[in-house]
N, C-alpha and C. Protein backbone atom coordinates (compact mmCIF):
# COMPACT_ATOMS: atom_id res chain seq x y z
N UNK A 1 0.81 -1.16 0.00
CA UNK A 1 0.00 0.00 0.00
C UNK A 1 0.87 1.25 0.00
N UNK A 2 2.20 1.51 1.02
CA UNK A 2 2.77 2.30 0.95
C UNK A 2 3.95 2.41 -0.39
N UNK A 3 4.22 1.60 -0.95
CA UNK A 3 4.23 1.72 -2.39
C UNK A 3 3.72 1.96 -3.45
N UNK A 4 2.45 1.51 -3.57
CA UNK A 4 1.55 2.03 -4.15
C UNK A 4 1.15 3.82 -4.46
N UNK A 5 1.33 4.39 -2.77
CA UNK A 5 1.18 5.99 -2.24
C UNK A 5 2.51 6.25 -3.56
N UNK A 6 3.52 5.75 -3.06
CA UNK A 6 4.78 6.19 -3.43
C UNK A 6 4.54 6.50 -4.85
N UNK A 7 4.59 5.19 -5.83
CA UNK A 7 4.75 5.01 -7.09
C UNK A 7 3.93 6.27 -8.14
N UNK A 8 2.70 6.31 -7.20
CA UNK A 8 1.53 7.46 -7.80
C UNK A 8 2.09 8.89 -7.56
N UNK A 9 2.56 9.30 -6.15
CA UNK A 9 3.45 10.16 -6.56
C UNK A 9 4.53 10.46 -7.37
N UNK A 10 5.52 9.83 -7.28
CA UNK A 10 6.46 9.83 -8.32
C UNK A 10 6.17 10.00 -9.82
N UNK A 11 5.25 8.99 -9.44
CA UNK A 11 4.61 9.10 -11.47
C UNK A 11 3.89 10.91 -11.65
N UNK A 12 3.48 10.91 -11.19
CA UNK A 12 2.44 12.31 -11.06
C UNK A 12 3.56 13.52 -10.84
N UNK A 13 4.48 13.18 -10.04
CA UNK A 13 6.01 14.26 -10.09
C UNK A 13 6.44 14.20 -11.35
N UNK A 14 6.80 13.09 -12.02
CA UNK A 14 7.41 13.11 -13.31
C UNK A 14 6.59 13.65 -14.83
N UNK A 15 5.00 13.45 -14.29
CA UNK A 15 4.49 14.02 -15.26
C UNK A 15 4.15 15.52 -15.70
N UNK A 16 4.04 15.49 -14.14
CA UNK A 16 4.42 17.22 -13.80
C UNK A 16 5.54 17.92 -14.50
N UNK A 17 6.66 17.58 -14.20
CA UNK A 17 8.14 17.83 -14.37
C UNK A 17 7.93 17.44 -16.06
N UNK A 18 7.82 16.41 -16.87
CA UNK A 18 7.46 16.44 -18.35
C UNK A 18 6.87 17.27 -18.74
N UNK A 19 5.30 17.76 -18.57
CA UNK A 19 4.59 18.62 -19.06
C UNK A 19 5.28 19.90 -18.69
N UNK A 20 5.97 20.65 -17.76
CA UNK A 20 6.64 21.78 -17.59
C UNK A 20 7.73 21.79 -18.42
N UNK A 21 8.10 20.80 -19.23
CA UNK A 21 9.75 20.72 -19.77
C UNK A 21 8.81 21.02 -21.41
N UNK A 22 7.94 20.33 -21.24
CA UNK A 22 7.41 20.35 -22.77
C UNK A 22 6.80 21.70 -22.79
N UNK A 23 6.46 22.53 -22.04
CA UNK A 23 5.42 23.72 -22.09
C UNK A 23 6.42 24.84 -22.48
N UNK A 24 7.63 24.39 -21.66
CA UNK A 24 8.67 25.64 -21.88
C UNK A 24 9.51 26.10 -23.17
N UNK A 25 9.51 24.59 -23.58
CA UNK A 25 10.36 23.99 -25.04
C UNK A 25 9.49 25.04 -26.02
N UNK A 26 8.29 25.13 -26.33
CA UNK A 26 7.33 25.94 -27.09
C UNK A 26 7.71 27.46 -26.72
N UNK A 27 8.44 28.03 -28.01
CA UNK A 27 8.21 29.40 -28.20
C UNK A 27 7.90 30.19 -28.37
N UNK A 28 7.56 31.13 -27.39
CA UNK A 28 5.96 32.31 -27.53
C UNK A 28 6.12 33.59 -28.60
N UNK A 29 7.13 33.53 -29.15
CA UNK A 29 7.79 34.89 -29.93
C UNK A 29 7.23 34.46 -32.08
N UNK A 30 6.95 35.14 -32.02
CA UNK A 30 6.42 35.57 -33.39
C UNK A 30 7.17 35.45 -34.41
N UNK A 31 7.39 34.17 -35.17
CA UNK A 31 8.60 34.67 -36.78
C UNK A 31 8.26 36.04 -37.32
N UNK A 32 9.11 36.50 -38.22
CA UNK A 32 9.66 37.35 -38.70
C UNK A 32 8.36 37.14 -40.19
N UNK A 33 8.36 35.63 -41.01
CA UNK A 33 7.29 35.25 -41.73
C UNK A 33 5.91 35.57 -40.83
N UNK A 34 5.85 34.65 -39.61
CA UNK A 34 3.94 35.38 -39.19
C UNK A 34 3.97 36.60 -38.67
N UNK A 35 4.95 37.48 -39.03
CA UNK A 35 4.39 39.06 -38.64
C UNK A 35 4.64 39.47 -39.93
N UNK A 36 5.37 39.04 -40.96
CA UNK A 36 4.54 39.74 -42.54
C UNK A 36 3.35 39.45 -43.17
N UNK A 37 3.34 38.19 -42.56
CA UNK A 37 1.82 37.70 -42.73
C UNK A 37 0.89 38.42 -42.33
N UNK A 38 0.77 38.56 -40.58
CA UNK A 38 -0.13 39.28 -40.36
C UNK A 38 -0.35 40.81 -40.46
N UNK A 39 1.19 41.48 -40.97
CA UNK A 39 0.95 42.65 -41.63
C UNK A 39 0.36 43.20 -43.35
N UNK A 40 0.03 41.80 -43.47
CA UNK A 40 -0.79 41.48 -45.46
C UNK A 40 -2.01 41.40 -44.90
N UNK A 41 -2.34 40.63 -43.74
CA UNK A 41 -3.91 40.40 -43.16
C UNK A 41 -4.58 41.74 -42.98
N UNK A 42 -3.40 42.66 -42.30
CA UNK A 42 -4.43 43.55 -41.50
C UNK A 42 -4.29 44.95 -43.17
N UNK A 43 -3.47 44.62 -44.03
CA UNK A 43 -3.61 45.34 -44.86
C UNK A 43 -4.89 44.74 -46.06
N UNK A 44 -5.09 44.10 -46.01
CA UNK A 44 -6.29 43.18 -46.84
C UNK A 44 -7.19 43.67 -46.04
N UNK A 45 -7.44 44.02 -44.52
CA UNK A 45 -8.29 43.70 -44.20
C UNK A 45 -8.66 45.32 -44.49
N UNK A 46 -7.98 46.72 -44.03
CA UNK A 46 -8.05 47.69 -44.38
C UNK A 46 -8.94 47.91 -45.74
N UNK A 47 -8.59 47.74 -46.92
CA UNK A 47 -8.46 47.46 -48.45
C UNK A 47 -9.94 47.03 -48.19
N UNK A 48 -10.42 45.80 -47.57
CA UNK A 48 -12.18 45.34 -47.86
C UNK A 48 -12.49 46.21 -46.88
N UNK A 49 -12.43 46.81 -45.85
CA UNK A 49 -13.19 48.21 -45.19
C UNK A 49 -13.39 48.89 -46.00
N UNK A 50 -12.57 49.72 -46.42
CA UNK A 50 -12.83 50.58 -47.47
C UNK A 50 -13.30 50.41 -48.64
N UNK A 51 -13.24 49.17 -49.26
CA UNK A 51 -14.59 48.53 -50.44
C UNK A 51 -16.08 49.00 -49.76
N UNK A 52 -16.15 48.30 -48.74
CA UNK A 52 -17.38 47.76 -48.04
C UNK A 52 -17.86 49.38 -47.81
N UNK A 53 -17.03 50.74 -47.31
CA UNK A 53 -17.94 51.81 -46.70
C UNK A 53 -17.90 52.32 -48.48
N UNK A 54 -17.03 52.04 -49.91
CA UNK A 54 -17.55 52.71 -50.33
C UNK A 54 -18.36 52.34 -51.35
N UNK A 55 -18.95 50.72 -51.10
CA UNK A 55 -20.18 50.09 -51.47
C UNK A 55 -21.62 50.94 -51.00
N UNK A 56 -21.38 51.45 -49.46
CA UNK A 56 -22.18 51.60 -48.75
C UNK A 56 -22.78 53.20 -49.16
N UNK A 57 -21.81 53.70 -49.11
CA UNK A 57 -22.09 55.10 -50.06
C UNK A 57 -22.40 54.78 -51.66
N UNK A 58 -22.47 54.34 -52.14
CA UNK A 58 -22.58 54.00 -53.55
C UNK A 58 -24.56 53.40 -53.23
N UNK A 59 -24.52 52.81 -52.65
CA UNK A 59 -26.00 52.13 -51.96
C UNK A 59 -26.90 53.08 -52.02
N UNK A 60 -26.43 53.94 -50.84
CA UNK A 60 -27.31 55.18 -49.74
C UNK A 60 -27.37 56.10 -51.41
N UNK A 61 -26.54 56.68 -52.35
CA UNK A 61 -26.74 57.02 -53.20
C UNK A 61 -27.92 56.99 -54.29
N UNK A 62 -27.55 55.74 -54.80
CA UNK A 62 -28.45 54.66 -55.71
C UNK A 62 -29.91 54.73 -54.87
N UNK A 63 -29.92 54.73 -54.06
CA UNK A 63 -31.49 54.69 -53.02
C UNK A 63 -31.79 56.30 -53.23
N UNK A 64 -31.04 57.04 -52.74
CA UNK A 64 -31.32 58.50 -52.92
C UNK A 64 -32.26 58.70 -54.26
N UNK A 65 -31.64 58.04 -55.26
CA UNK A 65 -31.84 58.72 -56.60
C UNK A 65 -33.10 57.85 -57.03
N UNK A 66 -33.30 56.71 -56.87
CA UNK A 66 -34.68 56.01 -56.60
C UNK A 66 -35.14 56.66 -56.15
N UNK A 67 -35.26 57.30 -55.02
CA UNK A 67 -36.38 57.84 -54.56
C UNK A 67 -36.72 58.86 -54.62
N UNK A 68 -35.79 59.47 -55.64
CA UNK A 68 -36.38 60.70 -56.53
C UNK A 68 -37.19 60.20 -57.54
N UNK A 69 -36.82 59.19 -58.42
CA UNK A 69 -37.32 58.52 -59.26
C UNK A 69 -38.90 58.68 -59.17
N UNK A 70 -39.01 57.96 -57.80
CA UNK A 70 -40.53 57.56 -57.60
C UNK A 70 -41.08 58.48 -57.08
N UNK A 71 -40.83 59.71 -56.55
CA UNK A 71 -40.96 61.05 -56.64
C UNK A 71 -42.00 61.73 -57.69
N UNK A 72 -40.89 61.29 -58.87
CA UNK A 72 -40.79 62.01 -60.59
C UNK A 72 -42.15 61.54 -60.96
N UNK A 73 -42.03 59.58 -60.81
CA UNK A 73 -43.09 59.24 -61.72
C UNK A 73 -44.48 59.19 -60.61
N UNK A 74 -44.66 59.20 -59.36
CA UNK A 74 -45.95 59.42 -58.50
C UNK A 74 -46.50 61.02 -59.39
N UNK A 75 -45.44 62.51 -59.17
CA UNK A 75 -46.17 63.21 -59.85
C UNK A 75 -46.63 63.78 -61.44
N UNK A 76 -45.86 62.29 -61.93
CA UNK A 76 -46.69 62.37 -63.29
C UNK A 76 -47.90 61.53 -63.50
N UNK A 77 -47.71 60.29 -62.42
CA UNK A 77 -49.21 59.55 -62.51
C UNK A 77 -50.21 61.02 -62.11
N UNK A 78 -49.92 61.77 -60.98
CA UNK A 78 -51.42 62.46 -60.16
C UNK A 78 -51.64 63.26 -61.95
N UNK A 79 -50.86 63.87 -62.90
CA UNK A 79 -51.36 64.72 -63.74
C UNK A 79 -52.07 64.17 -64.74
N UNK A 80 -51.34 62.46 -64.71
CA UNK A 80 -51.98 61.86 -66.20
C UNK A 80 -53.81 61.63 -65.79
N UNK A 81 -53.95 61.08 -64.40
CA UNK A 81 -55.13 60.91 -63.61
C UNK A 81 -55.85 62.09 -63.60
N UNK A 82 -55.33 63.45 -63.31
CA UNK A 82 -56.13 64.37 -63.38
C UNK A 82 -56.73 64.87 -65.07
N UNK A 83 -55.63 64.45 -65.97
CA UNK A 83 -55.83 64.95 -67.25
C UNK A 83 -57.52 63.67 -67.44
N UNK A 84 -57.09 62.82 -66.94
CA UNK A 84 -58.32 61.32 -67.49
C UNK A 84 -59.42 61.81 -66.83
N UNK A 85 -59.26 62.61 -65.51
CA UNK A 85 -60.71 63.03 -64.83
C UNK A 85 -61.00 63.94 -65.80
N UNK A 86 -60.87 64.92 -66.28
CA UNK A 86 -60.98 66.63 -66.85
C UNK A 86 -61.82 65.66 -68.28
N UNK A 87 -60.98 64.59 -69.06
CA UNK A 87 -61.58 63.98 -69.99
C UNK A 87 -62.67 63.65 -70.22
N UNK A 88 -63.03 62.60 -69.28
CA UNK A 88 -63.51 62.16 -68.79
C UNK A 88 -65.03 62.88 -68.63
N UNK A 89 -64.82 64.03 -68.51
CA UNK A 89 -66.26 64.88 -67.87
C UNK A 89 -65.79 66.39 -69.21
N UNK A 90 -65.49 65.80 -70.61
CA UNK A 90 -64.62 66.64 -71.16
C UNK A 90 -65.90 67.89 -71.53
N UNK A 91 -67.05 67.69 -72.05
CA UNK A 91 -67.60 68.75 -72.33
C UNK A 91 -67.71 70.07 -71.08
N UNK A 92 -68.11 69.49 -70.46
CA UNK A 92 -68.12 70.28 -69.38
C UNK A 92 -67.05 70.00 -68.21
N UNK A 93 -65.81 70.16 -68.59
CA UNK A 93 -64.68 70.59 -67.67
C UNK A 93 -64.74 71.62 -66.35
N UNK A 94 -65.33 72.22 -66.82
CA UNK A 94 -65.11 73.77 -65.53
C UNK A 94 -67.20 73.64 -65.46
N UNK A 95 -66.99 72.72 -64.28
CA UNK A 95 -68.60 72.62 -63.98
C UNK A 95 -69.22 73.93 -63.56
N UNK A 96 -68.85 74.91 -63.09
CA UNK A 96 -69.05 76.29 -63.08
C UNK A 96 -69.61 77.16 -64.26
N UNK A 97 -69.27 76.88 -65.04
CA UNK A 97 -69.54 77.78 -66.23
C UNK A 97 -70.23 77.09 -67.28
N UNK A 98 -71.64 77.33 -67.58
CA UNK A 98 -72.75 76.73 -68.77
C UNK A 98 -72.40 77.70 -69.99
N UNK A 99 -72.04 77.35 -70.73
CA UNK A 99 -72.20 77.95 -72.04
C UNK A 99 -73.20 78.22 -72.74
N UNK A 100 -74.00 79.03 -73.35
CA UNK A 100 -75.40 80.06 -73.38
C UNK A 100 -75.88 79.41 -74.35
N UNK A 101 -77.27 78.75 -74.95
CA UNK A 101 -77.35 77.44 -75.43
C UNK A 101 -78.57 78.97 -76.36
N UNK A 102 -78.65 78.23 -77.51
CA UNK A 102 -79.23 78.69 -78.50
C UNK A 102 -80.23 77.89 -79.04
C-alpha cells in the first residue's frame, strides 16, 4: 500500500516535471514570416473596409436617386389621372360655367 502511495506520486512528479519541460520547449515569440503575414492580413483587411464603406455610399446614393425617381413618376401619374378626370367629364370641364345654349 505504501508503495503504491509512493509510485503514484512519483509518477504524477514526473508528469508534472514532463509537461513543464514540454510547455517551456514551445516558443511564444512571433517569426519574422507570421508578422509579414499578419501585416498582409491587416492590410487586406483595411483594403475590404474601405470597399465595403464605399459600397455603402454607392448604396445610400443609388437609393437616394430612386427615390427621386418615384418622386418624378408618382407626380406624373397624379397629372396623367387628373388629365383622365378633366376627360372624362370633357364637355363640361369647368362645372361652373354653362355655355349660353341657343
Amino acid at each position: 500500500m505504501h508503495k503504491r502511495n509512493l509510485f503514484s506520486k512519483t509518477g504524477l512528479s514526473i508528469l508534472v516535471l514532463a509537461g513543464g519541460l514540454f510547455m517551456s520547449s514551445c516558443s511564444s515569440k512571433i517569426t519574422d514570416e507570421q508578422l509579414a503575414q499578419l501585416d498582409g492580413l491587416r492590410r487586406d483587411e483595411a483594403k475590404l473596409n474601405e470597399q465595403i464603406s464605399q459600397v455603402k455610399n454607392e448604396k445610400s446614393r443609388l437609393e437616394a436617386e430612386l427615390n427621386a425617381r418615384k418622386a418624378e413618376l408618382k407626380e406624373c401619374q397624379d397629372k396623367v389621372n387628373y388629365i383622365k378626370q378633366k376627360l372624362a367629364t370633357w364637355p363640361d370641364v369647368w362645372p361652373d360655367w354653362k355655355p349660353e345654349q341657343k
